[in-house]
PDB file of N, CA and C in Angstrom:
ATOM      1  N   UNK A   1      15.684  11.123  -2.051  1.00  0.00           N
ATOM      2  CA  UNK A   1      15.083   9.851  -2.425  1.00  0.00           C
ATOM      3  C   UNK A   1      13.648   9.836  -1.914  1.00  0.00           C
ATOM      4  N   UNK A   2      12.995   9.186  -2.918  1.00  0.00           N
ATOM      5  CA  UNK A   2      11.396   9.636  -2.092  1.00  0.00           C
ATOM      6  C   UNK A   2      11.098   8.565  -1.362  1.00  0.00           C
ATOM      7  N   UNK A   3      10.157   8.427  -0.648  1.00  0.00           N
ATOM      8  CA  UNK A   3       9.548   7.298   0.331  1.00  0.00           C
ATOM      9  C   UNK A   3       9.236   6.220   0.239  1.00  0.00           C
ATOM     10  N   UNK A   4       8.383   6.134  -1.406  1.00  0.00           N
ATOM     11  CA  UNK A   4       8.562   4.706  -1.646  1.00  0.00           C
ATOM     12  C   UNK A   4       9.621   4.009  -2.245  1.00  0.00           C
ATOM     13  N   UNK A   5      10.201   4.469  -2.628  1.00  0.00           N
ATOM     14  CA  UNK A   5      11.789   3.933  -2.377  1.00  0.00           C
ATOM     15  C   UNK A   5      12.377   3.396  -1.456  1.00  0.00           C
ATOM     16  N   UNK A   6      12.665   3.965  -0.102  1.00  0.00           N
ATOM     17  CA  UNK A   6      12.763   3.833   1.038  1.00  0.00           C
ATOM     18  C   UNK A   6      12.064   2.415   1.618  1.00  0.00           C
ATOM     19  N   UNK A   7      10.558   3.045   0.740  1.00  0.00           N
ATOM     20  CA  UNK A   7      10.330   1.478   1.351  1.00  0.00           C
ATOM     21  C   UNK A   7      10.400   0.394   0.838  1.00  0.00           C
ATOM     22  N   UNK A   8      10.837   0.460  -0.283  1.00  0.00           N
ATOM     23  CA  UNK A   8      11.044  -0.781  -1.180  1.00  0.00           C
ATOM     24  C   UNK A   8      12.339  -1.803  -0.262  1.00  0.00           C
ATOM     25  N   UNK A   9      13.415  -0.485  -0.091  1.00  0.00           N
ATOM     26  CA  UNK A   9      14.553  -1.228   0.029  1.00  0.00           C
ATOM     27  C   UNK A   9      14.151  -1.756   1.503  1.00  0.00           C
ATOM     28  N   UNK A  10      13.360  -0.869   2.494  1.00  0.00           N
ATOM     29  CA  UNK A  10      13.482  -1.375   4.131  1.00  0.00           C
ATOM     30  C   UNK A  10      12.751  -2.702   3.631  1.00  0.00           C
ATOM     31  N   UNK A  11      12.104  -3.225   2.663  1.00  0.00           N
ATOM     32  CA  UNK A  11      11.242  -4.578   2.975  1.00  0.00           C
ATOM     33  C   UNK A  11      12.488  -5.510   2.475  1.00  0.00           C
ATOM     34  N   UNK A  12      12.780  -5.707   1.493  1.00  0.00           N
ATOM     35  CA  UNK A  12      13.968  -6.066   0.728  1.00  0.00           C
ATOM     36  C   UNK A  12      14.959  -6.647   1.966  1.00  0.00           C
ATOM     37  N   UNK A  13      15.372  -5.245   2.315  1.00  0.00           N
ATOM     38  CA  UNK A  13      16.321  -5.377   3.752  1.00  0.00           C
ATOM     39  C   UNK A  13      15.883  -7.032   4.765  1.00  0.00           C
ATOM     40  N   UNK A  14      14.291  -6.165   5.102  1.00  0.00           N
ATOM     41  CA  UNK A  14      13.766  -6.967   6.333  1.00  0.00           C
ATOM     42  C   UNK A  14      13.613  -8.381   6.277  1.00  0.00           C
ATOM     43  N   UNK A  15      13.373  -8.614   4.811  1.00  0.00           N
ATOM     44  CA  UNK A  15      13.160 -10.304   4.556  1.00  0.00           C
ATOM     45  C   UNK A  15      14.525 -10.848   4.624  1.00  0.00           C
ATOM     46  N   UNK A  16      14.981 -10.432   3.791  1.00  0.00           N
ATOM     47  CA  UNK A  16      16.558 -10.646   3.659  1.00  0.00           C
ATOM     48  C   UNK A  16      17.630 -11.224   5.034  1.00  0.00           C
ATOM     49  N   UNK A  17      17.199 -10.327   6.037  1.00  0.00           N
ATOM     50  CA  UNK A  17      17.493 -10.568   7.508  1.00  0.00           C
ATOM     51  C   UNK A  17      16.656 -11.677   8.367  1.00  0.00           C
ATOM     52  N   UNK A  18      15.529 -11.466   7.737  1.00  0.00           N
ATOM     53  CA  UNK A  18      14.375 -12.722   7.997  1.00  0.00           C
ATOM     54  C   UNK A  18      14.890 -14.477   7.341  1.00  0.00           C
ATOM     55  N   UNK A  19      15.451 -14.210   6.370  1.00  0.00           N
ATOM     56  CA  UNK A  19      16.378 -15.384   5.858  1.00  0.00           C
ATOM     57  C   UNK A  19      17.173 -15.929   6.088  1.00  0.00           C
ATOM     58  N   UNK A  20      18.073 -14.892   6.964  1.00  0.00           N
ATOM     59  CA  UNK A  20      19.714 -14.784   7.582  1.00  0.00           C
ATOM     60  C   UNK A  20      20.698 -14.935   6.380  1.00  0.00           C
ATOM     61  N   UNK A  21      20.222 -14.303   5.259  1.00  0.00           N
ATOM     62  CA  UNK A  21      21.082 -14.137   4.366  1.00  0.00           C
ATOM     63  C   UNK A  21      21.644 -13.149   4.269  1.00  0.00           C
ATOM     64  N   UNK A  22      23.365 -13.212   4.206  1.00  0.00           N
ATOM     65  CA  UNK A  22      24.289 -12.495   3.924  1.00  0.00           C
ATOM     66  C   UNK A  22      24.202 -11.856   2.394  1.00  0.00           C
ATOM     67  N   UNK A  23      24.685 -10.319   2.589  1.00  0.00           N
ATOM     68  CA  UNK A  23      24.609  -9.705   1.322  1.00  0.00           C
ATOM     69  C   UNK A  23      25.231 -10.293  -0.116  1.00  0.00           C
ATOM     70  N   UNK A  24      26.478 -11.235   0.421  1.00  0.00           N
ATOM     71  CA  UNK A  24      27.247 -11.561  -0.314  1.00  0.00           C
ATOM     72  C   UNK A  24      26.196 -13.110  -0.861  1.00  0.00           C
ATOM     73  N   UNK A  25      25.634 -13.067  -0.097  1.00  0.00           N
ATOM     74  CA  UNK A  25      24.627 -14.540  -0.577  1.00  0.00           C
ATOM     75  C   UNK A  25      23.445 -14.016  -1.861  1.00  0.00           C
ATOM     76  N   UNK A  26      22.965 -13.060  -1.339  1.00  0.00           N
ATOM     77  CA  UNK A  26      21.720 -12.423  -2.073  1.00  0.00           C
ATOM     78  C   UNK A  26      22.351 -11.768  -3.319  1.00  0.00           C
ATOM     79  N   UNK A  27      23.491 -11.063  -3.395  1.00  0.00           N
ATOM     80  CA  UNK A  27      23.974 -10.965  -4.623  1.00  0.00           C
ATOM     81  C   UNK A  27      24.203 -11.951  -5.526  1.00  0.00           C
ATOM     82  N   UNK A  28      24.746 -12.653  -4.924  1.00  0.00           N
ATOM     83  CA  UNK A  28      24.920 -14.509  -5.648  1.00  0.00           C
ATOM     84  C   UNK A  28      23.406 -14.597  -6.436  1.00  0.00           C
ATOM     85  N   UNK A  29      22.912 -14.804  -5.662  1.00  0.00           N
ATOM     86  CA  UNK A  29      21.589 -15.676  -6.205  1.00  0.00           C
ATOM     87  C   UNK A  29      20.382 -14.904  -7.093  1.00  0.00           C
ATOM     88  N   UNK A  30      20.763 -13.484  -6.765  1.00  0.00           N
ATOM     89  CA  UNK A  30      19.754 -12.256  -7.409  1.00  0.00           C
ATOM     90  C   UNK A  30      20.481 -12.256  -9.087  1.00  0.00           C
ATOM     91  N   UNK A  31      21.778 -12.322  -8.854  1.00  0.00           N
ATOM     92  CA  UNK A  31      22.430 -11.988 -10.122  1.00  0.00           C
ATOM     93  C   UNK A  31      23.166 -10.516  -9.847  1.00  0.00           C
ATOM     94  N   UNK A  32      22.624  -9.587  -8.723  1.00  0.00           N
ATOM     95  CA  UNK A  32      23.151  -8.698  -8.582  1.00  0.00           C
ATOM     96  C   UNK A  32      24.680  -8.789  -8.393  1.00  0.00           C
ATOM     97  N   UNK A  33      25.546  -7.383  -8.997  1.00  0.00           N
ATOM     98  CA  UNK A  33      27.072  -7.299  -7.727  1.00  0.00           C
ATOM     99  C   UNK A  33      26.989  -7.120  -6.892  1.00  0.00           C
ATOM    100  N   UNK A  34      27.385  -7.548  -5.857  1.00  0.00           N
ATOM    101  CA  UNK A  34      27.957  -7.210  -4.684  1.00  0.00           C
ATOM    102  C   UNK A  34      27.764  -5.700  -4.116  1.00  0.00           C
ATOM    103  N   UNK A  35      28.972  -4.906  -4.811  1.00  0.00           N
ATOM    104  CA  UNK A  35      29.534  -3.700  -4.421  1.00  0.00           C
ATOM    105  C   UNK A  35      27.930  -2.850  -4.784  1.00  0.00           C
ATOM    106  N   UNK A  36      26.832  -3.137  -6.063  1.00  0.00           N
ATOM    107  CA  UNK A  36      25.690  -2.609  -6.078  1.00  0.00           C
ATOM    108  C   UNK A  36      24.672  -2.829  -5.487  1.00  0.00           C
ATOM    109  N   UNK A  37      24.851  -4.329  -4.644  1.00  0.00           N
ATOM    110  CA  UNK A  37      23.648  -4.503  -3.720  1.00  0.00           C
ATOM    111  C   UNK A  37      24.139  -3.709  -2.431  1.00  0.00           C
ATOM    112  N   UNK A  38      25.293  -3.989  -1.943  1.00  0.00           N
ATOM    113  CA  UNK A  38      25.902  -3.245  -0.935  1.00  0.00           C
ATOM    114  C   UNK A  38      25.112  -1.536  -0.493  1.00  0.00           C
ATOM    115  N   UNK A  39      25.339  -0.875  -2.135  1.00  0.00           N
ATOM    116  CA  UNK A  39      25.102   0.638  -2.384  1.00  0.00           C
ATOM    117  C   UNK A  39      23.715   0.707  -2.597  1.00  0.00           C
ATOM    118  N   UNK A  40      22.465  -0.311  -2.397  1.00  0.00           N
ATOM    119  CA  UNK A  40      21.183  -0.205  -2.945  1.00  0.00           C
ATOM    120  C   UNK A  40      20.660  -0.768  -1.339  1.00  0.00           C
ATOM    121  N   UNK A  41      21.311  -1.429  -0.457  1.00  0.00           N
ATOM    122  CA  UNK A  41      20.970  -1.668   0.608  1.00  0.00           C
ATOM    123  C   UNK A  41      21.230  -0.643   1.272  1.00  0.00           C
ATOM    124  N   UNK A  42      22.184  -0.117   1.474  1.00  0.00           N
ATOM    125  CA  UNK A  42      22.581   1.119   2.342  1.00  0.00           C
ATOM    126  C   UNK A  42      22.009   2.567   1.646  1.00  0.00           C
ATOM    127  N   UNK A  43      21.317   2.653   0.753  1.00  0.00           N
ATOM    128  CA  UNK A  43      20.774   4.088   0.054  1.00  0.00           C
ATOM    129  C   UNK A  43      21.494   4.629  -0.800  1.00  0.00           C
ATOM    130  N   UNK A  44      23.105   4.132  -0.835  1.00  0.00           N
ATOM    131  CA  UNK A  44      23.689   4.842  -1.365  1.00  0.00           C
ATOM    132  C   UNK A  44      23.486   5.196  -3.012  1.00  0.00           C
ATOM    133  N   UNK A  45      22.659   4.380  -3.738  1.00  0.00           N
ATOM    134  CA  UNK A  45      22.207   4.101  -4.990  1.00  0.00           C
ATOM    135  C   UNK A  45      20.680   3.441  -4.818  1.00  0.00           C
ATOM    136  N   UNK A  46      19.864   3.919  -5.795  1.00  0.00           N
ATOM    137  CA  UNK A  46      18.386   3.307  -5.995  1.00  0.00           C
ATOM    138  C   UNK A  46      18.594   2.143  -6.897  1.00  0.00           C
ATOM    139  N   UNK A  47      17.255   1.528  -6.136  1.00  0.00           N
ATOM    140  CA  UNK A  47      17.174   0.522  -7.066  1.00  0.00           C
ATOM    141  C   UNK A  47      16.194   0.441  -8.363  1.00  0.00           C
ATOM    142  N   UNK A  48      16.853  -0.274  -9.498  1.00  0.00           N
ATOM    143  CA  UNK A  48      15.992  -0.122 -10.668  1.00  0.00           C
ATOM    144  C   UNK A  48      14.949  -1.097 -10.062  1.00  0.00           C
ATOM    145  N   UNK A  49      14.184  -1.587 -11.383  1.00  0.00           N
ATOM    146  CA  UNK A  49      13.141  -2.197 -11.451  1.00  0.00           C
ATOM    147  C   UNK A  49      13.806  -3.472 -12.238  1.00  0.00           C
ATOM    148  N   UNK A  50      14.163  -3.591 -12.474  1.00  0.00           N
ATOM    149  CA  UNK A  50      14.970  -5.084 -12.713  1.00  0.00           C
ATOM    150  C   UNK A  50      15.936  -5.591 -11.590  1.00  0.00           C
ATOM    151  N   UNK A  51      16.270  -5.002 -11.537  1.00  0.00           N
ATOM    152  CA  UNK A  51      17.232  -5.200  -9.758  1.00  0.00           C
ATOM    153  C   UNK A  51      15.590  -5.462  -8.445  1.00  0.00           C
ATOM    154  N   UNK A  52      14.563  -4.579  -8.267  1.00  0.00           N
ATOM    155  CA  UNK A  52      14.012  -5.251  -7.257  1.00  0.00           C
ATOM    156  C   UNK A  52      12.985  -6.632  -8.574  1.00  0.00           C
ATOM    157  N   UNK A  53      12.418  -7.258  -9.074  1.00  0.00           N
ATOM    158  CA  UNK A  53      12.437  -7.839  -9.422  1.00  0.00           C
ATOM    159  C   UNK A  53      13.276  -9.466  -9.445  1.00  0.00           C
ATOM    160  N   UNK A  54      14.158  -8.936  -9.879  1.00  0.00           N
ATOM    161  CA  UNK A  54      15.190 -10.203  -9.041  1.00  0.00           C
ATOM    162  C   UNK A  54      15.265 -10.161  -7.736  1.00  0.00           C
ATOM    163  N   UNK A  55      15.661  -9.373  -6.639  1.00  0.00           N
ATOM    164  CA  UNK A  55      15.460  -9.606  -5.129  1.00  0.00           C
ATOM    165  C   UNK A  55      14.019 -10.133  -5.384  1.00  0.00           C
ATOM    166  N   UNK A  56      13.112  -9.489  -5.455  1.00  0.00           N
ATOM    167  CA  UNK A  56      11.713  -9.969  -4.992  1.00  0.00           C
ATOM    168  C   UNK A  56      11.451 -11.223  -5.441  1.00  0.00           C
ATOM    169  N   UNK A  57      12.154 -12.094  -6.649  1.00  0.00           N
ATOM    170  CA  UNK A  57      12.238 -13.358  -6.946  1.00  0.00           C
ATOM    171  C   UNK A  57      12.812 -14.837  -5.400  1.00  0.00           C
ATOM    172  N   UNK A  58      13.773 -13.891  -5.584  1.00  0.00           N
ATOM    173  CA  UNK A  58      15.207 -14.299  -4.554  1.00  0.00           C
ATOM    174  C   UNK A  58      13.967 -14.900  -3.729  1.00  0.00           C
ATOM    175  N   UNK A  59      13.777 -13.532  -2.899  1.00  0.00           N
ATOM    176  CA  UNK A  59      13.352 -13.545  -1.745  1.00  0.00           C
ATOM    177  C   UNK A  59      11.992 -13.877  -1.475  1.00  0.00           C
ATOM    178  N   UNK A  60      10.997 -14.334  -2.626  1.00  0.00           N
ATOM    179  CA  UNK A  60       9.242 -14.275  -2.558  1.00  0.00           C
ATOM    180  C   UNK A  60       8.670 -12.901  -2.056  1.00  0.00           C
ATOM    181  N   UNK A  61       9.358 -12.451  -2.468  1.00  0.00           N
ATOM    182  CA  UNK A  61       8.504 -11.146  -2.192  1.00  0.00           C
ATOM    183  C   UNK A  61       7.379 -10.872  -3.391  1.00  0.00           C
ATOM    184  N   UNK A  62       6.292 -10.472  -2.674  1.00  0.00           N
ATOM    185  CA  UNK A  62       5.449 -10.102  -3.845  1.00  0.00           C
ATOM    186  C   UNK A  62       4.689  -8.289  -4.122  1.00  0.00           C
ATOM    187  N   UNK A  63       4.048  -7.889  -5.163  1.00  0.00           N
ATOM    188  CA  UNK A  63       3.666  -6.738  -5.172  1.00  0.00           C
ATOM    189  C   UNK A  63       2.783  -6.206  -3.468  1.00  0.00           C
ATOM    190  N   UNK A  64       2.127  -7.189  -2.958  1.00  0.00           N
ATOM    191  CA  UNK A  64       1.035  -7.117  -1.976  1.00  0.00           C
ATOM    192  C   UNK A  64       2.515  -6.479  -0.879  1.00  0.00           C
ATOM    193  N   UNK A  65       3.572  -7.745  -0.709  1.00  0.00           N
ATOM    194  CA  UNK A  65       4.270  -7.019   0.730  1.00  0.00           C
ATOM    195  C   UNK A  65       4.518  -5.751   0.267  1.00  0.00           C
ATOM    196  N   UNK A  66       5.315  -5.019  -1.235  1.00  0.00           N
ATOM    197  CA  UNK A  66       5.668  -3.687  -1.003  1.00  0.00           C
ATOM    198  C   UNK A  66       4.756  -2.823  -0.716  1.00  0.00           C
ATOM    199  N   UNK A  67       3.466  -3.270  -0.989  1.00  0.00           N
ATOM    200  CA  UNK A  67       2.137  -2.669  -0.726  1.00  0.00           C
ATOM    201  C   UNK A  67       2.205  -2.041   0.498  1.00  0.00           C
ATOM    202  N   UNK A  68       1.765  -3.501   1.251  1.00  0.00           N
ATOM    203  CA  UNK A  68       1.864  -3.225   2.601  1.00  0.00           C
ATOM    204  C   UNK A  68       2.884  -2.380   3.568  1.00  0.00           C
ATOM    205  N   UNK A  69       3.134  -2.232   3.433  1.00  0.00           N
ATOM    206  CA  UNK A  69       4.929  -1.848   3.557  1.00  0.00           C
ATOM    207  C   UNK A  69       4.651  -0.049   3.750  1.00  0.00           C
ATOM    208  N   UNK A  70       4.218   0.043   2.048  1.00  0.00           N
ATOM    209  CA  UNK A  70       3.797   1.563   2.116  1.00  0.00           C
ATOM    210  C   UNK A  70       2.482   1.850   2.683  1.00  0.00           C
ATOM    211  N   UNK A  71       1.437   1.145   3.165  1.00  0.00           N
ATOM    212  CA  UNK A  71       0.520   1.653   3.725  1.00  0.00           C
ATOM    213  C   UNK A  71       0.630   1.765   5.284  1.00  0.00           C
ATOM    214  N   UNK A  72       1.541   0.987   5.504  1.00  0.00           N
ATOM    215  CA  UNK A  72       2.013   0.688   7.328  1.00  0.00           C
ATOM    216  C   UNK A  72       2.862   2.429   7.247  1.00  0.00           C
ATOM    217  N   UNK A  73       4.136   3.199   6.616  1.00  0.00           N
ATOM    218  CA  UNK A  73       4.359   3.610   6.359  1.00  0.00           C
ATOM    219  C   UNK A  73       4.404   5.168   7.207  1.00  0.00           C
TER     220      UNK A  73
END
């Protein structure tokens, strides 16, 4: 998996925890499943671009944090 990948999901992750939202919450509200946010949080599966899109809705995430994210990196 390459790096910016990696970092897509660690920001994703970090807000997410910054929310105190449960996975089972963020699937709810993203539209995602469960069992695929589960496997896209833990690496076990990448995430498309419609999948971070909706998190980044969810969550206000915008193009600038994944930015940042990869330049801290």
């Amino acid at each position: 998996m390459n790096e910016a990948k990696k970092d897509c999901v660690a920001v994703v992750e970090q807000r997410r925890e910054e929310y105190g939202m449960t996975i089972k919450a963020l699937a709810r509200k993203s539209g995602i499943e469960e069992a695929v946010l589960y496997n896209i949080l833990s690496r076990r599966r990448r995430m498309q671009a419609s999948e971070m899109i909706a998190l980044s809705a969810v969550l206000g995430l915008t193009l600038d944090d994944y930015r940042e994210a990869g330049e801290s990196a």
